[in-house]
N, C-alpha and C. Protein backbone atom coordinates (compact mmCIF):
# COMPACT_ATOMS: atom_id res chain seq x y z
N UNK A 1 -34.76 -63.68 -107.24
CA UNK A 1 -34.68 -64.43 -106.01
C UNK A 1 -33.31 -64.17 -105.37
N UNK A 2 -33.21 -63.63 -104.12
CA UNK A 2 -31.99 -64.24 -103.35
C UNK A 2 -31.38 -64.93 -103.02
N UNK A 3 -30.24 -64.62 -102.97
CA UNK A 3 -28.74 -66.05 -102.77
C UNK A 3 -29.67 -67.04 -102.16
N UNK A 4 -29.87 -67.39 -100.74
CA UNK A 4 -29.93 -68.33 -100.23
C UNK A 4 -31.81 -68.58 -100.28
N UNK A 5 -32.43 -67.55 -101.13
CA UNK A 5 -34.23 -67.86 -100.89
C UNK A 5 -34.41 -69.21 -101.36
N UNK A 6 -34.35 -69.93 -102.57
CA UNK A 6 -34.60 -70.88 -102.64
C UNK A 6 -33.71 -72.28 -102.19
N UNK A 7 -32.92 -71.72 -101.62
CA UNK A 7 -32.22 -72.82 -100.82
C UNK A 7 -33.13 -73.21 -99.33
N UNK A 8 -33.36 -71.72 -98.87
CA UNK A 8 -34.72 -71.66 -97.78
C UNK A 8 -35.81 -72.34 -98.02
N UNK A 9 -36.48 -72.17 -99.19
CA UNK A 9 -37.54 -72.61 -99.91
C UNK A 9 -37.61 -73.98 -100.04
N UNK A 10 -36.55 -74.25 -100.52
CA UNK A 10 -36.44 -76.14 -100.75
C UNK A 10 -35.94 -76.67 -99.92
N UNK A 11 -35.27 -76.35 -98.71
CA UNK A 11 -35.26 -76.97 -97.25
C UNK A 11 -36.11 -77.40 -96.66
N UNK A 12 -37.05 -76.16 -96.60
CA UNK A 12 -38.04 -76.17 -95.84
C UNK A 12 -39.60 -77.04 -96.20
N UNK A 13 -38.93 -77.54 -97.79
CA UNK A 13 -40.23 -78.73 -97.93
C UNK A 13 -39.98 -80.33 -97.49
N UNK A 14 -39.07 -80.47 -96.92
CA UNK A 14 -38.69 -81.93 -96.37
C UNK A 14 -39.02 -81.78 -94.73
N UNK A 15 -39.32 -82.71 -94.62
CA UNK A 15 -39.46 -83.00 -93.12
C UNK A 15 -38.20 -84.07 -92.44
N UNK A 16 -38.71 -84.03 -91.47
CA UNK A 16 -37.28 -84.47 -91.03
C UNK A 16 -37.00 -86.07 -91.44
N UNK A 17 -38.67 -86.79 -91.36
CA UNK A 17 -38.04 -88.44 -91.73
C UNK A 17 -38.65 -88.44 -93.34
N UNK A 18 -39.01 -87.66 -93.93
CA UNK A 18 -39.87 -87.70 -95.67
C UNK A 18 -38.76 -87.78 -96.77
N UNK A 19 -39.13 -88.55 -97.90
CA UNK A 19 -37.99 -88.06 -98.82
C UNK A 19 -39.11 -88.09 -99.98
N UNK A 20 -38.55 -86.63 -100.88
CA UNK A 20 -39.42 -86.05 -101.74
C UNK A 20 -38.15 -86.64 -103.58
N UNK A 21 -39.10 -86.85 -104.50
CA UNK A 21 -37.85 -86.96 -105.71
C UNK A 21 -38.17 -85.40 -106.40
N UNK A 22 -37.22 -85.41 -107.06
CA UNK A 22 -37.25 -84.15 -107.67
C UNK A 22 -38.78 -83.56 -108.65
N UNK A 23 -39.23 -84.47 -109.11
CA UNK A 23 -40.90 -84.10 -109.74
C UNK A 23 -41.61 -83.40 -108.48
N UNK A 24 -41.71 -84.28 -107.48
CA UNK A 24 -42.70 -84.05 -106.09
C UNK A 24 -41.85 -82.52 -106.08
N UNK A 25 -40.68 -82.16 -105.71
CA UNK A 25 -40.48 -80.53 -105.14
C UNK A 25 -40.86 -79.58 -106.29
N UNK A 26 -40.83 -80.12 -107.92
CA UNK A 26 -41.34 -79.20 -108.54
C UNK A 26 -42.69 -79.00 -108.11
N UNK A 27 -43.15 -79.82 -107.48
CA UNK A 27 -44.92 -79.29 -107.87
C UNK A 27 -45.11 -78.48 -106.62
N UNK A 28 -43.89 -78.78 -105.51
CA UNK A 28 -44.45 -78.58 -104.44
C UNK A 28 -43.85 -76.59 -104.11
N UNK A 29 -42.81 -76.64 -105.22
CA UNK A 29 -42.43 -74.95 -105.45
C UNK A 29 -43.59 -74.11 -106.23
N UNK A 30 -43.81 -75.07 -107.57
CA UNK A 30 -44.71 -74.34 -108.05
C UNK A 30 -45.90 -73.87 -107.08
N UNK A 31 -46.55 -74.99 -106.13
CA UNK A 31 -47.62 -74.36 -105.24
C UNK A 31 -47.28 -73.25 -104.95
N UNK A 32 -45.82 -72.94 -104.48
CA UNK A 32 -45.89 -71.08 -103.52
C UNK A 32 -45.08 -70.50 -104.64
N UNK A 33 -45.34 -70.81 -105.61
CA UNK A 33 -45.34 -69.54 -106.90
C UNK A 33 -44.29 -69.46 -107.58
N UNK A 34 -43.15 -70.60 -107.25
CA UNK A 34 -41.82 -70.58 -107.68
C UNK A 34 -41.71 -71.51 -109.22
N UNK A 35 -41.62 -71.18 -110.25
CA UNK A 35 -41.45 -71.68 -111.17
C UNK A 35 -40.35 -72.08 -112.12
N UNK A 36 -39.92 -73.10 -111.75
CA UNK A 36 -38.25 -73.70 -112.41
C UNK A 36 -39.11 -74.91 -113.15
N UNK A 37 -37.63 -74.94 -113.92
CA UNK A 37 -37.74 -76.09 -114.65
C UNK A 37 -37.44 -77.43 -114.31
N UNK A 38 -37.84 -78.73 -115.23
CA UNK A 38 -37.02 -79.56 -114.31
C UNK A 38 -35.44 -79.95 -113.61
N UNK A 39 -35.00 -79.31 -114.71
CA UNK A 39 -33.04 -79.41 -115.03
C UNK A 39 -32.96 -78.65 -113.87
N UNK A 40 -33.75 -77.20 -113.34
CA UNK A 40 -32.92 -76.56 -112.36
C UNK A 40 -33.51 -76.70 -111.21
N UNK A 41 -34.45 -77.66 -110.89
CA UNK A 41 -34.35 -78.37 -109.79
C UNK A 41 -33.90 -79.52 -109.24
N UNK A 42 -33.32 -79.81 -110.93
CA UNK A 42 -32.58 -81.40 -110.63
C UNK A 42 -30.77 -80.71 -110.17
N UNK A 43 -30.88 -80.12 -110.76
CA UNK A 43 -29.45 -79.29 -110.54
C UNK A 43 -29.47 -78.77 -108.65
N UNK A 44 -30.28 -77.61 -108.70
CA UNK A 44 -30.46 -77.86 -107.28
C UNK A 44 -30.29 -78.56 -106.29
N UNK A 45 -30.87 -79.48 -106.19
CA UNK A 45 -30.90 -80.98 -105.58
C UNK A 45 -29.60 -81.48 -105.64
N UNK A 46 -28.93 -81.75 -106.53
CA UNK A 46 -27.79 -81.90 -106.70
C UNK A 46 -26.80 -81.13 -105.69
N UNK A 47 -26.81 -79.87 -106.01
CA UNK A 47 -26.18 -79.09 -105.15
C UNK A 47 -25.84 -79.08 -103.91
N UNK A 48 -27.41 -78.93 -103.12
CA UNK A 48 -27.54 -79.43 -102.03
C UNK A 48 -26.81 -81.26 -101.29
N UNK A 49 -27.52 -81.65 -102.10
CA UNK A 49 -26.67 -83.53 -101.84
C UNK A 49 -25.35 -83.18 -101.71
N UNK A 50 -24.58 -82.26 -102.32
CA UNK A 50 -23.51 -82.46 -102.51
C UNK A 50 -22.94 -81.42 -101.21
N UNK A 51 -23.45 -80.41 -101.09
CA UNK A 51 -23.19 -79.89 -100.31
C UNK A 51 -23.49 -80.87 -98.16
N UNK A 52 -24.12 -81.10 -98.55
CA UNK A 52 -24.29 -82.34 -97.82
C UNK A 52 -25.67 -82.29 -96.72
N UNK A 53 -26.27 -81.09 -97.62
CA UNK A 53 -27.72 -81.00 -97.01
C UNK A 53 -28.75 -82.14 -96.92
N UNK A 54 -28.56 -82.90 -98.21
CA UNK A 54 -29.72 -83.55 -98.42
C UNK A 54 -28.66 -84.76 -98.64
N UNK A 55 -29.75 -86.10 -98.22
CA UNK A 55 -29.60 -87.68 -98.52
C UNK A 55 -29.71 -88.06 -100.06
N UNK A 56 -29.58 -89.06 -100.23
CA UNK A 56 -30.28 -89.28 -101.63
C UNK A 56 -29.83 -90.88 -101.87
N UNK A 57 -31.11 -92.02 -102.57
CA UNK A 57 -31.14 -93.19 -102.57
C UNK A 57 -32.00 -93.25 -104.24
N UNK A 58 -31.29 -94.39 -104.76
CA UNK A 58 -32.38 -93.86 -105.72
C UNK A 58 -33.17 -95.52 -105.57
N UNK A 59 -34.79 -94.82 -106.30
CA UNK A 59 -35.53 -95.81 -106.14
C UNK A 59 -36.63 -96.23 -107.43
N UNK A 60 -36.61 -96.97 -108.27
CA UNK A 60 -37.68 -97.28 -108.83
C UNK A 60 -37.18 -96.14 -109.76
N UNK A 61 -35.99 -96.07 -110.49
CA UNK A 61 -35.36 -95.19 -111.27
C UNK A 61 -35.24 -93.98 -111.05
N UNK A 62 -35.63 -93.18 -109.88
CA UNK A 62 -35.78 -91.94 -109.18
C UNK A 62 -34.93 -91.91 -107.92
N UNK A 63 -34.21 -90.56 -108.10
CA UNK A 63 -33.38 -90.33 -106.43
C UNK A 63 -34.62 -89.99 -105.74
N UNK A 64 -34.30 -89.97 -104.72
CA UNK A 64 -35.31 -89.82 -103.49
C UNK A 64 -34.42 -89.07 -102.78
N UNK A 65 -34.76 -87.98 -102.15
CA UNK A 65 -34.09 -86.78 -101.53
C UNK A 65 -34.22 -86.57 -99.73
N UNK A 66 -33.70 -86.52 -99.41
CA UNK A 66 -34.34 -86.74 -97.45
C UNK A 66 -33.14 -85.41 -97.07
N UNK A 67 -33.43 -85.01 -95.98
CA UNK A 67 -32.94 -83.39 -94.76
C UNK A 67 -32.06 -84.61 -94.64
N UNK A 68 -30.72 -83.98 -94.43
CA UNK A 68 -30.06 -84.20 -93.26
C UNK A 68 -29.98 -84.09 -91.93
N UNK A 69 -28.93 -84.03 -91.09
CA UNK A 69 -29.00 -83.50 -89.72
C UNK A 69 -28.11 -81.69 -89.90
N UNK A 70 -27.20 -81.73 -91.26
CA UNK A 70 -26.67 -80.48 -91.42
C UNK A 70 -27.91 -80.07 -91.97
N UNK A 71 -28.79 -80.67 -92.65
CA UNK A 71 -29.68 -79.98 -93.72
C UNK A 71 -30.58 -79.39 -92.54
N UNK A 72 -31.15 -80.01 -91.53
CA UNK A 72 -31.57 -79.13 -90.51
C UNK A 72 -31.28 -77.77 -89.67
N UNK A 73 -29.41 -78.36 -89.67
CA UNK A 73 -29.01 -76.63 -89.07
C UNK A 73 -29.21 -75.74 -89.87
N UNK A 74 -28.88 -76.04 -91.46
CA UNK A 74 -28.65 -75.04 -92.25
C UNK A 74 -29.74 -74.38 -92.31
N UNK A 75 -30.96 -75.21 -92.29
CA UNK A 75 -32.09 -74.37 -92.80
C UNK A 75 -32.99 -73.39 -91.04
N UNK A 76 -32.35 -74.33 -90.05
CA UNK A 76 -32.59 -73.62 -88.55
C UNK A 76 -31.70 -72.23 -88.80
N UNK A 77 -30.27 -71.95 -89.58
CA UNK A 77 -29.46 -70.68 -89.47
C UNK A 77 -29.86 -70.01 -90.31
N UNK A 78 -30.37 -70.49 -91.61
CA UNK A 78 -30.60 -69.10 -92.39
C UNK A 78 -32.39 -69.10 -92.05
N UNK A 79 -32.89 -69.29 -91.69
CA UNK A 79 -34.02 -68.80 -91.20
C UNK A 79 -33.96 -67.90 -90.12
N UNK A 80 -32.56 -68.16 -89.03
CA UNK A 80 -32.61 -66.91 -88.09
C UNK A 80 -31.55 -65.93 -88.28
N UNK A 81 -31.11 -65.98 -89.76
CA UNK A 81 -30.11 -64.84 -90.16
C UNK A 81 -31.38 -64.04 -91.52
N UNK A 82 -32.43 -64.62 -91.45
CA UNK A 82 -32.67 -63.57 -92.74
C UNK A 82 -33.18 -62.83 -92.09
């Protein structure tokens, strides 16, 4: 996979008002064929939050993950740089 593909990949499963927890994006990578584990999508996720793509609240013992407004540009720029 490329630097930024699954950063593309897992952007692009949030909508702008949805928040997904980290189980929901595994299943929702595995659909288009991407197969991680849980640690490296919890890691991921992480990344991103931190980077300041993604929200995060936790709920009912689960973070809950939501786009930002950067998480929008980012994923509007590398979609028109790849």
């Amino acid at each position: 996979m490329d630097y930024n593909e699954l950063k593309i990949r897992l952007l692009s499963l949030f909508e702008a008002s949805s928040e997904l927890d980290s189980q929901r994006v595994r299943n929702l990578l595995s659909g288009m064929k991407i197969e991680l584990s849980d640690k490296a999508v919890e890691m991921a996720l992480l990344r991103y939050f931190r980077q300041g793509l993604l929200s995060r609240t936790r709920r009912s013992g689960r973070f809950q993950y939501g786009l930002t407004e950067k998480g929008v540009a980012r994923r509007i720029w590398l979609s028109k740089a790849k």
